[in-house]
PDB file of N, CA and C in Angstrom:
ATOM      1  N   UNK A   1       5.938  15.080  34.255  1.00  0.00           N
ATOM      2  CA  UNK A   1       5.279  14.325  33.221  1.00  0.00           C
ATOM      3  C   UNK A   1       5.945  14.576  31.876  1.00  0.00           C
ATOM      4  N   UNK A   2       6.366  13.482  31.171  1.00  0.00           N
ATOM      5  CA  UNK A   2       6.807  13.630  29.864  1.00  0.00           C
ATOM      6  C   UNK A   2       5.696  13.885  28.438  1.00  0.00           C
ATOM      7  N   UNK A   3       6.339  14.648  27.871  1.00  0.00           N
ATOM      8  CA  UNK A   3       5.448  14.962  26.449  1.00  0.00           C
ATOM      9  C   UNK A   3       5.666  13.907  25.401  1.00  0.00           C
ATOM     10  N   UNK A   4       6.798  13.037  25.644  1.00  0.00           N
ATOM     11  CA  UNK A   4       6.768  12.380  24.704  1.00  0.00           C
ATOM     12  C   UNK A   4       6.300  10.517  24.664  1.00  0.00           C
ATOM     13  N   UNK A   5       5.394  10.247  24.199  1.00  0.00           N
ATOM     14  CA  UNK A   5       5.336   8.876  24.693  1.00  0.00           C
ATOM     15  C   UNK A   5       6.442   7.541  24.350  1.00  0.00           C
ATOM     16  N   UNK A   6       6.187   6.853  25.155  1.00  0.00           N
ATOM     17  CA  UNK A   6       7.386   5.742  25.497  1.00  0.00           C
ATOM     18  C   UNK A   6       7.473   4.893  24.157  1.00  0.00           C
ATOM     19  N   UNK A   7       5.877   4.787  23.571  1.00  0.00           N
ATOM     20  CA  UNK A   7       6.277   3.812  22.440  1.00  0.00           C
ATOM     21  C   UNK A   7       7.002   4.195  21.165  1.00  0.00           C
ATOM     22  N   UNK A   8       7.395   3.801  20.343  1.00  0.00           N
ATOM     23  CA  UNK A   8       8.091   3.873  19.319  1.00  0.00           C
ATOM     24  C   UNK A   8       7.057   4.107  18.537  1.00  0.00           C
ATOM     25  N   UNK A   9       7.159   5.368  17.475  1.00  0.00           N
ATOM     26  CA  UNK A   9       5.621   5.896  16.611  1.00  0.00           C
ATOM     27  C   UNK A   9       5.993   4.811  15.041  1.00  0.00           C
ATOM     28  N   UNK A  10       5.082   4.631  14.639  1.00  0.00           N
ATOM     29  CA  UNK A  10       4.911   3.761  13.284  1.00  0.00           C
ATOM     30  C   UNK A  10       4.894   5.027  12.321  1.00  0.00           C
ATOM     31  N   UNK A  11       5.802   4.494  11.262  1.00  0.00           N
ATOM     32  CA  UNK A  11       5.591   5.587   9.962  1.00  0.00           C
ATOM     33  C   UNK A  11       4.789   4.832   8.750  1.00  0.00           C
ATOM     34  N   UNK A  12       4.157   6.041   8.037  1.00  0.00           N
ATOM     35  CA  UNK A  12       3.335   5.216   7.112  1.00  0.00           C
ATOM     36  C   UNK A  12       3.682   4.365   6.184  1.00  0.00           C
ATOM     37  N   UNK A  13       3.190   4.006   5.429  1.00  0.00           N
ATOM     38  CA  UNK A  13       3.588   3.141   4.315  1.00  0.00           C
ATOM     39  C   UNK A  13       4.209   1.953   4.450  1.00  0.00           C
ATOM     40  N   UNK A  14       5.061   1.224   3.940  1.00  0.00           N
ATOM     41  CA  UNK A  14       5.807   0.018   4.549  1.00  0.00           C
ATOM     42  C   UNK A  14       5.213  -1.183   3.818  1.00  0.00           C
ATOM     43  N   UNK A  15       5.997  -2.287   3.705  1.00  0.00           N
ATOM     44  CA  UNK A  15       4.808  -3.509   2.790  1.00  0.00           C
ATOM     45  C   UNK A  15       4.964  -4.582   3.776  1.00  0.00           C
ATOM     46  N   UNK A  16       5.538  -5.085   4.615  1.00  0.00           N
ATOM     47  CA  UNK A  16       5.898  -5.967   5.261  1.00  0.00           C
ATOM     48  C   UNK A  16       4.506  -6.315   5.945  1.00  0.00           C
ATOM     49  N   UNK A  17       4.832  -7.264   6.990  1.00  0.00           N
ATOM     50  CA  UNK A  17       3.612  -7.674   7.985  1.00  0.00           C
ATOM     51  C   UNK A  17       2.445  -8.361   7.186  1.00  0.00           C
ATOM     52  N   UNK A  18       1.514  -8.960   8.105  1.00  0.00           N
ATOM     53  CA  UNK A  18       0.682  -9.984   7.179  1.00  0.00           C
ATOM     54  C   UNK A  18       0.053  -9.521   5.822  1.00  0.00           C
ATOM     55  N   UNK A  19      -0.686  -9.612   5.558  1.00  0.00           N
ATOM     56  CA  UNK A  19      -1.669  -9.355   4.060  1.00  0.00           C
ATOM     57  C   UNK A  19      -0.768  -8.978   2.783  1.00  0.00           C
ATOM     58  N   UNK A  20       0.274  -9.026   2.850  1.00  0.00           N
ATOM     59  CA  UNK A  20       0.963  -8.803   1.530  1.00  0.00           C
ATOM     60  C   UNK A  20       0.969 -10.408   1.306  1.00  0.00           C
ATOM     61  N   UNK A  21       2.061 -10.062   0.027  1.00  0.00           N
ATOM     62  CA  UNK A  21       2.738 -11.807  -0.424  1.00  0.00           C
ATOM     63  C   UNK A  21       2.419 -12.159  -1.608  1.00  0.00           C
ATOM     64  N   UNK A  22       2.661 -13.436  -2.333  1.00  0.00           N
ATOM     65  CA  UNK A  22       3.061 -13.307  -3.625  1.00  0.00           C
ATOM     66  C   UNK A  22       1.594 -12.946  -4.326  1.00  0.00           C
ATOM     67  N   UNK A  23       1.839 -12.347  -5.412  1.00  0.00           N
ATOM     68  CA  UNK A  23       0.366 -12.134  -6.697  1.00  0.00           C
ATOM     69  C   UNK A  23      -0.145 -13.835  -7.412  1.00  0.00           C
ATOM     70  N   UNK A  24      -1.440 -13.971  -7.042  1.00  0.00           N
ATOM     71  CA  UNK A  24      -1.911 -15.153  -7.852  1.00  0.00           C
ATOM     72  C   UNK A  24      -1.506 -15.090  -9.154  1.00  0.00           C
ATOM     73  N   UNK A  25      -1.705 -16.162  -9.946  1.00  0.00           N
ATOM     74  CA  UNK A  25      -1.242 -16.126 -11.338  1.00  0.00           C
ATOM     75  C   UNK A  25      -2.873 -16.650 -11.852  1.00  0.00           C
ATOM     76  N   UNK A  26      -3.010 -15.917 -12.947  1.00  0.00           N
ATOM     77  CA  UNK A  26      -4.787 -16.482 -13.423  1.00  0.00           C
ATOM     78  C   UNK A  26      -4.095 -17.506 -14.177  1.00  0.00           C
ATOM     79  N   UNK A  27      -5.360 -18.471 -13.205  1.00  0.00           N
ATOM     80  CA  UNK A  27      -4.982 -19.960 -14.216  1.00  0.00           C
ATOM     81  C   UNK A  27      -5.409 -20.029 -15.803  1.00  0.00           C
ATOM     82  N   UNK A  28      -6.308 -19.348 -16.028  1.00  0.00           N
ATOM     83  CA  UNK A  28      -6.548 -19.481 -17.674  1.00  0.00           C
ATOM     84  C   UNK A  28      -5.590 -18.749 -18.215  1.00  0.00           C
ATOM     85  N   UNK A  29      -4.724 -17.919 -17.907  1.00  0.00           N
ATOM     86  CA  UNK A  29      -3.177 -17.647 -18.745  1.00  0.00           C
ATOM     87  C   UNK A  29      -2.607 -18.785 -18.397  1.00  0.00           C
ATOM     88  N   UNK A  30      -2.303 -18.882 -17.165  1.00  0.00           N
ATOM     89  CA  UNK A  30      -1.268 -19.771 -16.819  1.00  0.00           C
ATOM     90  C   UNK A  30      -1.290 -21.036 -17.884  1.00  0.00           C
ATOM     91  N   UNK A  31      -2.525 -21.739 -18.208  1.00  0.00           N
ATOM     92  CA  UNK A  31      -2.806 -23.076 -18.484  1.00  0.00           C
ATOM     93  C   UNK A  31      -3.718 -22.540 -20.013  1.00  0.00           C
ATOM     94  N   UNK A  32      -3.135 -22.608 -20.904  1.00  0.00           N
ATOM     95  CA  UNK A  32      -3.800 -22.627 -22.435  1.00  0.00           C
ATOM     96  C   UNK A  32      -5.001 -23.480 -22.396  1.00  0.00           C
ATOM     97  N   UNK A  33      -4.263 -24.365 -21.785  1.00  0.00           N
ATOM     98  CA  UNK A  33      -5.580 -25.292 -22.731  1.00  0.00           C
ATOM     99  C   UNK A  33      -6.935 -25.369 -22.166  1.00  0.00           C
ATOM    100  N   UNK A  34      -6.972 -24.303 -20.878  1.00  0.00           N
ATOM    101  CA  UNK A  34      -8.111 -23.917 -20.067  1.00  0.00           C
ATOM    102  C   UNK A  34      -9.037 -23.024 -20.365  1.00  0.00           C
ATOM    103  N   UNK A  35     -10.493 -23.674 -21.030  1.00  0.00           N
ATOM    104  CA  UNK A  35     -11.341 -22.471 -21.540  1.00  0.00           C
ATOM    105  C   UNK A  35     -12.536 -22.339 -21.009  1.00  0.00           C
ATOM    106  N   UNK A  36     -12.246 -21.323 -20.719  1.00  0.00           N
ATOM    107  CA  UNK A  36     -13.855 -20.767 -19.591  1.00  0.00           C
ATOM    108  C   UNK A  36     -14.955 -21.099 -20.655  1.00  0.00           C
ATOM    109  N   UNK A  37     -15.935 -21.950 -20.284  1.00  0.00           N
ATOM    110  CA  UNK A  37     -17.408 -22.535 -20.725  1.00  0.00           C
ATOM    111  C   UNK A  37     -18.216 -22.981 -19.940  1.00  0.00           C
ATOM    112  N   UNK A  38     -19.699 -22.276 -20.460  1.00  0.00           N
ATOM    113  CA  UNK A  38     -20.623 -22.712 -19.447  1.00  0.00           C
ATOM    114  C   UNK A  38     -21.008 -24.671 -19.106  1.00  0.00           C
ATOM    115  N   UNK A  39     -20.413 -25.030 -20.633  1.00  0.00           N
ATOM    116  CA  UNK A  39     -20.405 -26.368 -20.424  1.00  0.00           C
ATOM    117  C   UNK A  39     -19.494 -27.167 -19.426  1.00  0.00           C
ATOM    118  N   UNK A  40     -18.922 -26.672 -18.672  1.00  0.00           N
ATOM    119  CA  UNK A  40     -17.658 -27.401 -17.866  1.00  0.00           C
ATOM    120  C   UNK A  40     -17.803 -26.545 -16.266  1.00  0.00           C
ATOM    121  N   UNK A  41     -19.081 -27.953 -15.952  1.00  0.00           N
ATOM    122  CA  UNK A  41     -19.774 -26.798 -14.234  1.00  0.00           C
ATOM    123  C   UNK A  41     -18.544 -27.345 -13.600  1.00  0.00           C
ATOM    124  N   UNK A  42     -17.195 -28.740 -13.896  1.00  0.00           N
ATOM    125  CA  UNK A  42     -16.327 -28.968 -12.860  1.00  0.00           C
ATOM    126  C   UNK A  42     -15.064 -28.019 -12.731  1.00  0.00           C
ATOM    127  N   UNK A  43     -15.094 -27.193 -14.468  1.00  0.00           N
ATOM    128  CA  UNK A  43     -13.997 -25.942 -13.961  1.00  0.00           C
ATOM    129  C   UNK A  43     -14.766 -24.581 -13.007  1.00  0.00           C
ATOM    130  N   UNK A  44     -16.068 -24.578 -13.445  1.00  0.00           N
ATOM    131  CA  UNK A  44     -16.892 -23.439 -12.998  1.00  0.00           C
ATOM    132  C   UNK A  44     -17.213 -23.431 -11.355  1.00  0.00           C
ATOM    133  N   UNK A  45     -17.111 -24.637 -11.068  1.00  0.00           N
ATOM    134  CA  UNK A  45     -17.622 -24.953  -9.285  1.00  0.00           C
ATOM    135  C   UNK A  45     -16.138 -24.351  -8.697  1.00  0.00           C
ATOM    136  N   UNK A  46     -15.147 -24.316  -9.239  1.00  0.00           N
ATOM    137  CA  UNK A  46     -13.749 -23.792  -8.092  1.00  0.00           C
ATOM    138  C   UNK A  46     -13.999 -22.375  -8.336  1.00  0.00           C
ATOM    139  N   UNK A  47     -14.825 -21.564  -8.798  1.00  0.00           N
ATOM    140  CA  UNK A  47     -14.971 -20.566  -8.762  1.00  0.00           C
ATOM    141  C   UNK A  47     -16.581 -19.697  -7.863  1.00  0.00           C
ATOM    142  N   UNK A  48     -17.158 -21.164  -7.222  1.00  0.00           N
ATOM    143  CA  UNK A  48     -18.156 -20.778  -7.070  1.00  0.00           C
ATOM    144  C   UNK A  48     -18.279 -21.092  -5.417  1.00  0.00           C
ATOM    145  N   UNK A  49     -18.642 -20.405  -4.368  1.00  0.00           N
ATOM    146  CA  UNK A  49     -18.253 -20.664  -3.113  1.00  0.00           C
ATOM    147  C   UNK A  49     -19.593 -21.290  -2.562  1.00  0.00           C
ATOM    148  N   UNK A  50     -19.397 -21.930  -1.560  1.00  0.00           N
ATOM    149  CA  UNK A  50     -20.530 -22.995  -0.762  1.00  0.00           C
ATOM    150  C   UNK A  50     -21.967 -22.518  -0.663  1.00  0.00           C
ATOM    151  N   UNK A  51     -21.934 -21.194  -0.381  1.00  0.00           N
ATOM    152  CA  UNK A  51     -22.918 -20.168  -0.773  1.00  0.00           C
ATOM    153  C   UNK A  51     -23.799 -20.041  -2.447  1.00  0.00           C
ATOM    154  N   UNK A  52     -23.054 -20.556  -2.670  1.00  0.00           N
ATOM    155  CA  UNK A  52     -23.141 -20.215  -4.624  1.00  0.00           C
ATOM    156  C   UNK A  52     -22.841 -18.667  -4.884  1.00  0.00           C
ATOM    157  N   UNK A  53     -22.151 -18.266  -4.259  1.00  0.00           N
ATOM    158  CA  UNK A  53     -21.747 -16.786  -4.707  1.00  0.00           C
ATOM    159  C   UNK A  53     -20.290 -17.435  -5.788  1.00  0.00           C
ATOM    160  N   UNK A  54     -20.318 -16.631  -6.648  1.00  0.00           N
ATOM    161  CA  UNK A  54     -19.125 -16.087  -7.453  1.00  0.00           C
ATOM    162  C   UNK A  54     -18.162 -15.615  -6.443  1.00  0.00           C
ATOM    163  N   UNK A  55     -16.593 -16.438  -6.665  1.00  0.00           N
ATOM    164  CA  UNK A  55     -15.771 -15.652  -6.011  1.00  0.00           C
ATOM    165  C   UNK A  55     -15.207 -14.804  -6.361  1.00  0.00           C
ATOM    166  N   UNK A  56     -15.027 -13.661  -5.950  1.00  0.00           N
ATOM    167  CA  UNK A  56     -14.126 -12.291  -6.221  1.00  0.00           C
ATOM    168  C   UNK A  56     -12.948 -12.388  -6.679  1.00  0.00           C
ATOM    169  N   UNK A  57     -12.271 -11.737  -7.670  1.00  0.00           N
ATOM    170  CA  UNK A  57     -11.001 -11.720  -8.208  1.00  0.00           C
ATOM    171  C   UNK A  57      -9.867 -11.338  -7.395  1.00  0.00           C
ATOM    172  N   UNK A  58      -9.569 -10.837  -6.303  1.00  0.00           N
ATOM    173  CA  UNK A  58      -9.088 -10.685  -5.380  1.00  0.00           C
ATOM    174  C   UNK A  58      -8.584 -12.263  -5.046  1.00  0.00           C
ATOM    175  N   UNK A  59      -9.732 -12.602  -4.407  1.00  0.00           N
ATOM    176  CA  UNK A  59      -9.807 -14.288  -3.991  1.00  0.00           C
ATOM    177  C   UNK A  59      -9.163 -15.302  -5.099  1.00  0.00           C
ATOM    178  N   UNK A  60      -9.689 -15.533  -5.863  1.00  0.00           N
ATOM    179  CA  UNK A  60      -9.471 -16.524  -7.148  1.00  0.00           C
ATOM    180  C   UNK A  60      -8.215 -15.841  -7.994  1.00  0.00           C
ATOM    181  N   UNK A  61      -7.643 -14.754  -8.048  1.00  0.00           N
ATOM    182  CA  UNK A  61      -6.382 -14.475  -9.333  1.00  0.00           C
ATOM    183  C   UNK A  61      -7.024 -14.170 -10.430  1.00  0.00           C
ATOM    184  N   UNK A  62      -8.221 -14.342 -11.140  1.00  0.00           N
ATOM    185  CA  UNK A  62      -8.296 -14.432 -12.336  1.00  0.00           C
ATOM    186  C   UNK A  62      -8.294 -12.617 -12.754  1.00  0.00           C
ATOM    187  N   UNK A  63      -8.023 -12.720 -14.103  1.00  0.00           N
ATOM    188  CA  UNK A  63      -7.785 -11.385 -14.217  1.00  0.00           C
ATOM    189  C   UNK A  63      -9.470 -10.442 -14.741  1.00  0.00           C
ATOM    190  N   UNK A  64      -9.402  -9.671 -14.790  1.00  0.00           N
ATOM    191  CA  UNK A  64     -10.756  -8.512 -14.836  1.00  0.00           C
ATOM    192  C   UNK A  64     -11.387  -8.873 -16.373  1.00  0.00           C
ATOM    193  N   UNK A  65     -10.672  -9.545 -17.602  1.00  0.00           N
ATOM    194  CA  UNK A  65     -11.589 -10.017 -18.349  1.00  0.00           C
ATOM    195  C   UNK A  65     -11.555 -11.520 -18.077  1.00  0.00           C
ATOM    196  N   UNK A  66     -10.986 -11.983 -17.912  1.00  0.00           N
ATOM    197  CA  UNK A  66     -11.809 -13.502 -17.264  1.00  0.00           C
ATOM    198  C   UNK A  66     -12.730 -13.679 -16.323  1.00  0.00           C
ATOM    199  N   UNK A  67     -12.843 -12.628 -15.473  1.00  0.00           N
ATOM    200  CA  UNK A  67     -13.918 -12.635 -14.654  1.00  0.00           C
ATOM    201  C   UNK A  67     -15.031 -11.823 -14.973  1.00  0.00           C
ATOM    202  N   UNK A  68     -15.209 -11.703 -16.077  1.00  0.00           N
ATOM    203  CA  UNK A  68     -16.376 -10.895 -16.732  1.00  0.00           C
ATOM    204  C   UNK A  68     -16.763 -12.506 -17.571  1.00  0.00           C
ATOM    205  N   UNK A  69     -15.974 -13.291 -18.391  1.00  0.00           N
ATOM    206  CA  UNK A  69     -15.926 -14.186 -18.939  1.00  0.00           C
ATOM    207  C   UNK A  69     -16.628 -14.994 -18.160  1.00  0.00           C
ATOM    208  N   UNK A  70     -15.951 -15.366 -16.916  1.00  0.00           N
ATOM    209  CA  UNK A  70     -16.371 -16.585 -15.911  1.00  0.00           C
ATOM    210  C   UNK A  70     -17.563 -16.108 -15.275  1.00  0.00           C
ATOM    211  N   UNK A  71     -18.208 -14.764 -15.097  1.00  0.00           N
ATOM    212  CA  UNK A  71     -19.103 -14.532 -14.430  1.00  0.00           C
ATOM    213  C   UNK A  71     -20.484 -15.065 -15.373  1.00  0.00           C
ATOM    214  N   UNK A  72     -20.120 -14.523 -16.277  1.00  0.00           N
ATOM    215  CA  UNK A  72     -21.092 -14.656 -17.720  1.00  0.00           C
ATOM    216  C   UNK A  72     -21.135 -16.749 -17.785  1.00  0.00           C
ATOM    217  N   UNK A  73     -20.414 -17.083 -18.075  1.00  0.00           N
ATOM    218  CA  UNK A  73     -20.752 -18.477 -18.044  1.00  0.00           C
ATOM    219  C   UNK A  73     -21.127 -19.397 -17.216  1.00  0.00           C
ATOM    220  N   UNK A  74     -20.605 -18.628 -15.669  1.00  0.00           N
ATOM    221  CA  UNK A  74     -21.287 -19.077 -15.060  1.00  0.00           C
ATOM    222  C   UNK A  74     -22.878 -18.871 -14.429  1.00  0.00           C
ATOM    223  N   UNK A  75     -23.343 -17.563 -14.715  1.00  0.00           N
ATOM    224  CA  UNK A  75     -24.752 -17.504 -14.978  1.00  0.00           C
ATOM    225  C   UNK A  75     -25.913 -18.109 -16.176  1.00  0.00           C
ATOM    226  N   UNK A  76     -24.724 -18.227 -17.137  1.00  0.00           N
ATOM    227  CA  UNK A  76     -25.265 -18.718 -17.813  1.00  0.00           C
ATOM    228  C   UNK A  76     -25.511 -20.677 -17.710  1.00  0.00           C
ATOM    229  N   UNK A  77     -24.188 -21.197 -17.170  1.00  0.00           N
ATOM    230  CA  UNK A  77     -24.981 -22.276 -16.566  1.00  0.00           C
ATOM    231  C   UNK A  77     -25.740 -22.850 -15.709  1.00  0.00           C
ATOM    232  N   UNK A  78     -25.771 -21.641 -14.961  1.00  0.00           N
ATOM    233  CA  UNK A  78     -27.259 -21.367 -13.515  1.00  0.00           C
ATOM    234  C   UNK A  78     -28.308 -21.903 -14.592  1.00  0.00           C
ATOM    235  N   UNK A  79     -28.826 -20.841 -15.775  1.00  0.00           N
ATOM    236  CA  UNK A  79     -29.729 -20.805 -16.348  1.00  0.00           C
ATOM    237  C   UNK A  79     -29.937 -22.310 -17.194  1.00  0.00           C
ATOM    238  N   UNK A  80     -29.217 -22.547 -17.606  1.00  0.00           N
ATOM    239  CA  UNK A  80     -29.410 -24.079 -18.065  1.00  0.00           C
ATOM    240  C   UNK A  80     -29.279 -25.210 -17.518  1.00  0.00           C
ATOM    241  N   UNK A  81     -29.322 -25.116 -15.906  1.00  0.00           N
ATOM    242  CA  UNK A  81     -29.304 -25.991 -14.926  1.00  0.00           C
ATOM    243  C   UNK A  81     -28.195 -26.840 -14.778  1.00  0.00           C
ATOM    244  N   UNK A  82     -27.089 -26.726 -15.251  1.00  0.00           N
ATOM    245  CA  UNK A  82     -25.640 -27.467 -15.213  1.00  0.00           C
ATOM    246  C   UNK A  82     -25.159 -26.522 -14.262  1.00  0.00           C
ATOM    247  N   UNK A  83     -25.511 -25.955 -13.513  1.00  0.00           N
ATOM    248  CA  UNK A  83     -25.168 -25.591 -11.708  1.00  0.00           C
ATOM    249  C   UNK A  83     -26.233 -24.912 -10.997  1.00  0.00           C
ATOM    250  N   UNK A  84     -25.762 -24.877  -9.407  1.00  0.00           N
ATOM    251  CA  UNK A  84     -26.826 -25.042  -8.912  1.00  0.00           C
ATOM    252  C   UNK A  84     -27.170 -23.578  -8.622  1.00  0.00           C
ATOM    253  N   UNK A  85     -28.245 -22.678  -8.073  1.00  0.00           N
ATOM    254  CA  UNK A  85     -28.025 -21.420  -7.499  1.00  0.00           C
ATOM    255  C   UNK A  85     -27.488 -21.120  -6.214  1.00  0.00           C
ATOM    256  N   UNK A  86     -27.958 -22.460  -5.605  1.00  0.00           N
ATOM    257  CA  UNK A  86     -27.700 -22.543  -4.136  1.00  0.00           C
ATOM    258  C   UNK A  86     -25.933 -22.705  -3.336  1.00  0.00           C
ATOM    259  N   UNK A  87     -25.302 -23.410  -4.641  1.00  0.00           N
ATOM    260  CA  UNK A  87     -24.081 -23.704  -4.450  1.00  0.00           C
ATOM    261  C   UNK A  87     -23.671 -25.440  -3.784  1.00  0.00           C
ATOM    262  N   UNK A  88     -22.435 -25.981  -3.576  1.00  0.00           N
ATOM    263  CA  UNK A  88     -22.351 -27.472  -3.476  1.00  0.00           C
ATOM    264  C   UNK A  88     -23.096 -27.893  -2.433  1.00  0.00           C
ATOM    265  N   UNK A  89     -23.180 -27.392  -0.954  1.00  0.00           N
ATOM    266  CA  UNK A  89     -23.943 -28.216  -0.322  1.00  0.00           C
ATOM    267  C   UNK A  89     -25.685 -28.313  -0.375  1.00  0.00           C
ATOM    268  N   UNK A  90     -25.984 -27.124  -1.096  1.00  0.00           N
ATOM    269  CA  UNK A  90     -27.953 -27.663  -1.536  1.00  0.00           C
ATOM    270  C   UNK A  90     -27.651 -28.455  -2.666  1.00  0.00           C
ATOM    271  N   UNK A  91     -27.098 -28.327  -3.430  1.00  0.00           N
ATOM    272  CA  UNK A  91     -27.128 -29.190  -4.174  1.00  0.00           C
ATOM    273  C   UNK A  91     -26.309 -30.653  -3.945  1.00  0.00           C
ATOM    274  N   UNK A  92     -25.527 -31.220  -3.309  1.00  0.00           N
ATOM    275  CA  UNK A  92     -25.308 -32.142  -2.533  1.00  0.00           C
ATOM    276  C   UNK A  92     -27.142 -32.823  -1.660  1.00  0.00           C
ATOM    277  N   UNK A  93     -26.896 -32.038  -0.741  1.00  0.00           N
ATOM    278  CA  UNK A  93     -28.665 -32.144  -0.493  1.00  0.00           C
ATOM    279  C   UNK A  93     -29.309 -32.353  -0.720  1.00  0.00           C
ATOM    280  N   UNK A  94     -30.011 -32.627  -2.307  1.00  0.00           N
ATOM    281  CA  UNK A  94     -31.037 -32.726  -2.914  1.00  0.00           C
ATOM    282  C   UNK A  94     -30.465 -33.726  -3.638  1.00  0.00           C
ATOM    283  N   UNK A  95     -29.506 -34.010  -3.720  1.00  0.00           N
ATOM    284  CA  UNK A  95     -29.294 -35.573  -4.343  1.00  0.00           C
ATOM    285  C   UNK A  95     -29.720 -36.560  -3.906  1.00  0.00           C
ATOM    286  N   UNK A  96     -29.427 -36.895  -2.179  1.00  0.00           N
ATOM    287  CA  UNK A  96     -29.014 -37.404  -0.803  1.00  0.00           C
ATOM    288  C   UNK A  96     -30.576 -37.874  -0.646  1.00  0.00           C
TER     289      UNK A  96
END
């Protein structure tokens, strides 16, 4: 019986293989003339998932003060009813 096994051992670290790849670019740098406001639920809905959850910065690119920015405006247009809590399809729904 051999002590050593047949497969080839993996060393740590390494970047290759799926889940890497390029870094998002936050669109409100990218694009000046893009300003996070609670008045504008059609920039605020690409940030808001079917669920009505807020998407994570991970997910979306935006950087750690825009997403303090975008979180804030977008609760804040929860509260003034220019979006929904439920997210697009209850609110789709209740149009219908």
């Amino acid at each position: 019986m051999s002590t050593q096994d047949k497969r080839p051992r993996r060393r740590g670290g390494g970047g290759g293989g799926s889940g890497g790849g390029k870094r998002k670019v936050d669109p409100f740098l990218a694009d000046k003339t893009l300003k996070i406001d609670w008045k504008d639920p059609q920039l605020l809905m690409r940030f808001i998932t079917e669920r009505g959850k807020i998407v994570p910065r991970r997910v979306s690119g935006v950087s750690a003060k825009n997403q303090r920015k975008l979180a804030k405006a977008i609760k804040q247009a929860r509260q003034m009813a220019m979006l929904p809590y439920g997210g697009h399809k209850i609110a789709l729904r209740n149009l219908v």
